[in-house]
Protein backbone atom coordinates (compact mmCIF):
# COMPACT_ATOMS: atom_id res chain seq x y z
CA UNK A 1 38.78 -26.88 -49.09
CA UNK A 2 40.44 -29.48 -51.97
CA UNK A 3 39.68 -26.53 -54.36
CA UNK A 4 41.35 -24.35 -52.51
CA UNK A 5 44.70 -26.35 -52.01
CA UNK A 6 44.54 -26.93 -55.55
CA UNK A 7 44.46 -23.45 -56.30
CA UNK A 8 47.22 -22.74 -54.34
CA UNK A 9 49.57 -25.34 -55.58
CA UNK A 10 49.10 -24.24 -59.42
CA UNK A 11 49.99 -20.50 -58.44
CA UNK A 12 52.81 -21.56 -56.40
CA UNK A 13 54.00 -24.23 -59.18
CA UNK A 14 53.04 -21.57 -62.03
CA UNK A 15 54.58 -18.61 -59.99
CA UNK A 16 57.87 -21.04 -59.60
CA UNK A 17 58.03 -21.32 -63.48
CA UNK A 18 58.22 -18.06 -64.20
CA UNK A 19 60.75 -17.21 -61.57
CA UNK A 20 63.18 -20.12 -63.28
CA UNK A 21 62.30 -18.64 -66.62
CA UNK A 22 63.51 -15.05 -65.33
CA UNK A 23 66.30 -16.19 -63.48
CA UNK A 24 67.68 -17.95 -66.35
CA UNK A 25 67.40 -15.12 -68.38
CA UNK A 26 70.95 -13.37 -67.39
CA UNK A 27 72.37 -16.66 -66.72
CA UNK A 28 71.62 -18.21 -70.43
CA UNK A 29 72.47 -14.44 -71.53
CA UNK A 30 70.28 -15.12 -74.19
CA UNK A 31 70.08 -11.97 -77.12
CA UNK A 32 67.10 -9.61 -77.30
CA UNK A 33 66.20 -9.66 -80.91
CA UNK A 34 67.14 -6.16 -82.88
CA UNK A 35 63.45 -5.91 -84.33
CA UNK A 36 60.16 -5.46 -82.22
CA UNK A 37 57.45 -7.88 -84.00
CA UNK A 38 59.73 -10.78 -82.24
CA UNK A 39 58.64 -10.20 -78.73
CA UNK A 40 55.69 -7.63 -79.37
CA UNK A 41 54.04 -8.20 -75.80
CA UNK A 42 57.13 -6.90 -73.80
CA UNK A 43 58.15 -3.62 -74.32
CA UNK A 44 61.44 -1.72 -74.49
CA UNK A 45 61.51 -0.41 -70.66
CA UNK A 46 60.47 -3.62 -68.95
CA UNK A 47 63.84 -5.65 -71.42
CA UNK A 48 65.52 -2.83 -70.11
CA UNK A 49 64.69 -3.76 -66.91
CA UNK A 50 65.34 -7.53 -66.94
CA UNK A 51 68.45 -6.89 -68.41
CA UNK A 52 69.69 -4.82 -65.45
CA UNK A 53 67.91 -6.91 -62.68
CA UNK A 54 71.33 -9.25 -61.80
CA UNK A 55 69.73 -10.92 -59.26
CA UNK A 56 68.29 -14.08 -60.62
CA UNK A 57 65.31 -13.60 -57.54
CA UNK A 58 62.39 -15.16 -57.85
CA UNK A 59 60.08 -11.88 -59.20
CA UNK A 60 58.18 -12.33 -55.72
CA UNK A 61 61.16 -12.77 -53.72
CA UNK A 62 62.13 -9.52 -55.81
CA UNK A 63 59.20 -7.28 -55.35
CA UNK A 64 59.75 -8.39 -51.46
CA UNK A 65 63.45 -7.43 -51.43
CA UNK A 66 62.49 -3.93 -53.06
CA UNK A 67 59.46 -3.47 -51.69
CA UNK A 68 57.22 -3.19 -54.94
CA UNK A 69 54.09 -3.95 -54.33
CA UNK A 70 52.25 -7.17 -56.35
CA UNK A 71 48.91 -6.71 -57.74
CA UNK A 72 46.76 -9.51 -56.68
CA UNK A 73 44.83 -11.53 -59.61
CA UNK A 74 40.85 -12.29 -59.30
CA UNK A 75 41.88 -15.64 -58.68
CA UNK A 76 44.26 -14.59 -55.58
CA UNK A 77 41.39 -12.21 -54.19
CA UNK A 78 39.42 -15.74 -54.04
CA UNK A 79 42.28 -18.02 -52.79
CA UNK A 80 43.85 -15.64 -50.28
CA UNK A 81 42.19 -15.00 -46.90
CA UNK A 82 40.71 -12.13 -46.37
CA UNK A 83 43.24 -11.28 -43.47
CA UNK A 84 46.44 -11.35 -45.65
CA UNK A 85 44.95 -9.07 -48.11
CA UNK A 86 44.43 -6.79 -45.01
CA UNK A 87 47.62 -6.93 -44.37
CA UNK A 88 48.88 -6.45 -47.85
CA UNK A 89 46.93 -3.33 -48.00
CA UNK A 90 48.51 -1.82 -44.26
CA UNK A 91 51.81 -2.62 -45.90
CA UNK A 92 51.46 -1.03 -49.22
CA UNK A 93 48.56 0.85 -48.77
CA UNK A 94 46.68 1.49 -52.20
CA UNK A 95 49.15 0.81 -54.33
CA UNK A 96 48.38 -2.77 -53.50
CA UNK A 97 45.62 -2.52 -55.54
CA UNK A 98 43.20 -3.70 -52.82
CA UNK A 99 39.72 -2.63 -51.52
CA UNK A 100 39.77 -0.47 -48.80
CA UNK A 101 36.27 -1.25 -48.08
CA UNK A 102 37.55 -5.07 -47.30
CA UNK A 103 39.78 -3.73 -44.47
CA UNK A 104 36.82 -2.67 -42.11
CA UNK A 105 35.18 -5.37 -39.99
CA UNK A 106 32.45 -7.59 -40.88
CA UNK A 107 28.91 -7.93 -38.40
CA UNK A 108 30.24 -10.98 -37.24
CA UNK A 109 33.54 -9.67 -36.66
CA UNK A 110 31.84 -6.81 -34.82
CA UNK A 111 30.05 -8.94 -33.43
CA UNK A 112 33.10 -11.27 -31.35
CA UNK A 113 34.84 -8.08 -30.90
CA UNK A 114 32.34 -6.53 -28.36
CA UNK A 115 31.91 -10.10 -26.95
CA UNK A 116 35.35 -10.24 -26.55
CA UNK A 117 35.62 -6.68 -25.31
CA UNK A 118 32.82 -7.15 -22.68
CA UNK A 119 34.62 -10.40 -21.48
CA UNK A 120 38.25 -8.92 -21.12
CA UNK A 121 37.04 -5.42 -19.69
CA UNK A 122 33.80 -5.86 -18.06
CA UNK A 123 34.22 -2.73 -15.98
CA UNK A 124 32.87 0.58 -17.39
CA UNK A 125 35.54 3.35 -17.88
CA UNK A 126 34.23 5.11 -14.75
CA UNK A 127 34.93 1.79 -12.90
CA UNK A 128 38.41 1.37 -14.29
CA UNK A 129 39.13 5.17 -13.38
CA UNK A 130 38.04 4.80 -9.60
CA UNK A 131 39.68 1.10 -9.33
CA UNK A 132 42.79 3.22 -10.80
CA UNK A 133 42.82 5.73 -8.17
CA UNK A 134 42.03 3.06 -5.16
CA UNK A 135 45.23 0.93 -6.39
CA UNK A 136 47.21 3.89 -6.28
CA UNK A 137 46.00 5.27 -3.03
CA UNK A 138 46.58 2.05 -1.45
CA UNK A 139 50.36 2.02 -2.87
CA UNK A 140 51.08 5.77 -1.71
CA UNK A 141 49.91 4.32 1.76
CA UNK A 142 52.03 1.45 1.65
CA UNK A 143 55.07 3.79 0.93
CA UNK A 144 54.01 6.21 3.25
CA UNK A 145 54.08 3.62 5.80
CA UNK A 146 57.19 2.03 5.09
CA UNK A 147 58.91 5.49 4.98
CA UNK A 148 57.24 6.15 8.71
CA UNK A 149 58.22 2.41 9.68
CA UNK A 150 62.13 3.63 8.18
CA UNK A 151 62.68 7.14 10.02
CA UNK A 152 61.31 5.27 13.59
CA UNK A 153 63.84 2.57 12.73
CA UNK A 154 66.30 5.51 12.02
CA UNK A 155 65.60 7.04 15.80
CA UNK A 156 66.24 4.15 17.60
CA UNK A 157 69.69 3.60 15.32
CA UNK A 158 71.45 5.18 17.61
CA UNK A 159 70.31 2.74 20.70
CA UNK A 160 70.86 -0.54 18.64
CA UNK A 161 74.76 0.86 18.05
CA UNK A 162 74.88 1.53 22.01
CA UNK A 163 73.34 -2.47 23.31
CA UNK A 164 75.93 -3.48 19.67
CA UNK A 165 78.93 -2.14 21.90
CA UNK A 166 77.61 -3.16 24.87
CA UNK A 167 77.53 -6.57 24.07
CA UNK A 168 80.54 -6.80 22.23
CA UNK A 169 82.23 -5.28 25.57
CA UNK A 170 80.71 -7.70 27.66
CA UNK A 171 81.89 -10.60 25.25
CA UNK A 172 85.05 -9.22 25.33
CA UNK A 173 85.27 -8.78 29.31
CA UNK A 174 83.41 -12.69 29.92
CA UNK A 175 86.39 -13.51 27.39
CA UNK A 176 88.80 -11.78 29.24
CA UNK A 177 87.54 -13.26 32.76
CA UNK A 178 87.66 -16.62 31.68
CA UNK A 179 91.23 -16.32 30.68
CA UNK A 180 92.24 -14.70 33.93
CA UNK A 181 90.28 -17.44 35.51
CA UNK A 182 92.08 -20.50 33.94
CA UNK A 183 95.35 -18.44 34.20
CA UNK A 184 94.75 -18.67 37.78
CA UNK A 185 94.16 -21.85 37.87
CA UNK A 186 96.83 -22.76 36.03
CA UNK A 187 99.06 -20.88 38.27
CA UNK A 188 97.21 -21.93 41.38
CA UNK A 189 97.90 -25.39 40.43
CA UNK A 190 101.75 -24.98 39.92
CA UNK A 191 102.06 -23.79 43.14
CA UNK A 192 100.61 -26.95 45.00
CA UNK A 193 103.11 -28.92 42.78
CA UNK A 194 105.78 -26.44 44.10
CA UNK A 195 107.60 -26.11 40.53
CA UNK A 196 106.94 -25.47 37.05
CA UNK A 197 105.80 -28.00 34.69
CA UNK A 198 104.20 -28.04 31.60
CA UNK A 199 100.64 -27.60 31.13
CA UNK A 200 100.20 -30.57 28.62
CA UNK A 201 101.36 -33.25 31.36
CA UNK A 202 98.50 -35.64 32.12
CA UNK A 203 99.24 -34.70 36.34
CA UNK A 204 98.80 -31.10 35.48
CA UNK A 205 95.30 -31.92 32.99
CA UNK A 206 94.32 -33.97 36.49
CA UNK A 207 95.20 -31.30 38.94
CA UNK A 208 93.61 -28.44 36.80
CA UNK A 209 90.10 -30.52 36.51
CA UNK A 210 89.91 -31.01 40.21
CA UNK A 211 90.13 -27.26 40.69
CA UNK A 212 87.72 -26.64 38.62
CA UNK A 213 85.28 -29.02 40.08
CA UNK A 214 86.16 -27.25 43.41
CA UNK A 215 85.59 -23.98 41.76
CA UNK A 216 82.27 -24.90 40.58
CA UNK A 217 81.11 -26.65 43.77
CA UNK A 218 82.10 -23.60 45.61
CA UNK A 219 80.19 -21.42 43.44
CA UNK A 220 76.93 -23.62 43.91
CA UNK A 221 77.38 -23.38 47.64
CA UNK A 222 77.65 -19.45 47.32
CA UNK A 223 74.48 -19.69 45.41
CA UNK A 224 72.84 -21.87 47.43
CA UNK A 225 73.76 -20.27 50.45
CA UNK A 226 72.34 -16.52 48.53
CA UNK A 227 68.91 -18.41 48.06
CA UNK A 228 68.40 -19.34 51.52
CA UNK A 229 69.31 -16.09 52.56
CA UNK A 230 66.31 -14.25 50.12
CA UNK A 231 64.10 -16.93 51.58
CA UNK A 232 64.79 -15.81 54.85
CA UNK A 233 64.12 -12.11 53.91
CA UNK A 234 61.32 -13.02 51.94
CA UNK A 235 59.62 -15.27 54.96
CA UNK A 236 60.79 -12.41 57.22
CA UNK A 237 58.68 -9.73 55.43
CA UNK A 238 55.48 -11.88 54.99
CA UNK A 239 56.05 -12.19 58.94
CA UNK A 240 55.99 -8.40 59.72
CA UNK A 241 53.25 -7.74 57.54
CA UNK A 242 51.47 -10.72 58.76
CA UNK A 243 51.60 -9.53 62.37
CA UNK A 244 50.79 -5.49 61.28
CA UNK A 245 47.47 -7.04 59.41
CA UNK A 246 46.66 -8.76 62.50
CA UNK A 247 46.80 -5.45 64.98
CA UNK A 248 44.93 -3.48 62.51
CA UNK A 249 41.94 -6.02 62.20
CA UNK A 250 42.02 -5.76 66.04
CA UNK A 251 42.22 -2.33 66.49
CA UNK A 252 38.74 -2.28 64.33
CA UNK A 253 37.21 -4.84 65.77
CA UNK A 254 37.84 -3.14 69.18
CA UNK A 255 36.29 0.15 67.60
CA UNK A 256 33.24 -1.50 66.02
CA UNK A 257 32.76 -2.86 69.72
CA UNK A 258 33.31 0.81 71.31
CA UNK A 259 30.79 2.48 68.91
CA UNK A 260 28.52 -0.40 69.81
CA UNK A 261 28.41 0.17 73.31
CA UNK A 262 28.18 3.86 72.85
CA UNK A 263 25.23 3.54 70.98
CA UNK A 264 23.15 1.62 73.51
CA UNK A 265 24.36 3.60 76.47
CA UNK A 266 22.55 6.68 74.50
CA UNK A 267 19.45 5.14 73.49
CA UNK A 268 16.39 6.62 74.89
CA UNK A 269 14.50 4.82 77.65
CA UNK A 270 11.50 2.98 76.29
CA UNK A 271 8.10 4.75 77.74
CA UNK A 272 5.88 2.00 79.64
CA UNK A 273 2.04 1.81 78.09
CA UNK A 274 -0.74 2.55 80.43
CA UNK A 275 -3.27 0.23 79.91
């Protein structure tokens, strides 16, 4: 593991250098020299090259930008996982330089991939197919249902509008009522004092309240008296059919009696034994 963070830090110090060392090279404007034995390891198209590149990039940062692929070193194949070079070779493809072979699997990768495959689908594809089909029976159903449950909702529409009106006519004629009601009151109350006077005077509040306690002890009374009256009915009919029970259960008791007497009046005579 140390080796492997030292590694990294002298290509990333090493790769640093050289990108100050190019990017000073517009900036310094330094000459290229007229002959070729002065720089005979860098040819004439690559100082072509640095001479138009402008951008003083870091020459990873520029191969990035551009989208030139970097040929990885021995020493990078060691030092970078195996799963970046994977994806170095999906981006580029091979001009990354890359094995292909290194992009397929490994046993053990193999391996935790049907582990992990047989833990997040356990079901077999037939399985998956017919659990498919029940989920989407069972949500037909469901809106088959709720478009059934809809169009009987939509037939009795037309009887929720009607008891709507109904009881906002019956509101409107309790509301009315009540204001007859206290307008009769009212005027029921200015005729006892024999002239007008206004409704907000304390003997007119007084007057008005006593009315309506007489109003509502007069409609108890008129209930009261209706009760006793279905009493009366009621006790009434229990009476009749009280008294038509009783004449029935005698009129068969007289019959079994009759039938009785008509059966020993016709039984034969018993025959005395000679001895």
């Amino acid at each position: 593991m140390a080796s492997r963070m030292l590694c990294r830090a002298f290509f990333y110090f090493s790769s640093r250098n050289r990108g100050i060392a190019t990017a000073t090279w517009p900036r310094c404007q330094q000459s290229i020299p007229a002959d070729d034995e002065a720089l005979p390891e860098i040819d004439e198209a690559e100082l072509i090259e640095r001479k138009r590149n402008k951008s003083r990039l870091n020459p990873r940062h520029y191969k990035k930008l551009n989208k030139i692929p970097s040929q990885l070193t021995e020493d990078e194949e060691q030092v970078f996982s195996l799963s970046y070079q994977r994806k170095l070779y999906g981006h580029y493809g091979a001009s990354s330089g890359i094995n292909p072979a290194k992009a397929w699997p490994s046993k053990e990768e193999l391996e935790l991939a049907k582990e992990w495959e047989s833990l997040a689908y356990p079901h077999s594809v037939q399985e998956m197919i017919s659990e498919a089909k029940r989920l989407k029976k069972a949500e037909e159903d469901k809106i088959k249902k709720r478009q059934a449950d809809i169009m009987q909702k939509v037939t009795k529409l037309e009887d929720w509008k009607r008891e709507v009106r109904e009881g906002y006519k019956k509101r409107e004629r309790e509301a009315r009522e009540a204001k007859e009601k206290k307008e009769r009151l009212m005027e029921e109350v200015r005729q006892i004092f024999g002239f007008r006077i206004d409704p907000k005077d304390e003997r007119f509040k007084e007057a008005l309240l006593q009315k309506e306690r007489e109003e509502k002890r007069a409609a108890k009374e008129a209930k009261k008296i209706e009760r006793q009256q279905k009493m009366m009915e009621n006790l009434r009919k229990a009476a009749q059919q009280s008294s038509s029970g009783s004449k029935e259960t005698s009129n068969s008791s007289d019959g079994l009696l009759g039938t009785s007497v008509v059966e020993n009046s016709i039984s034969p005579p018993q025959v005395e034994s000679k001895e």
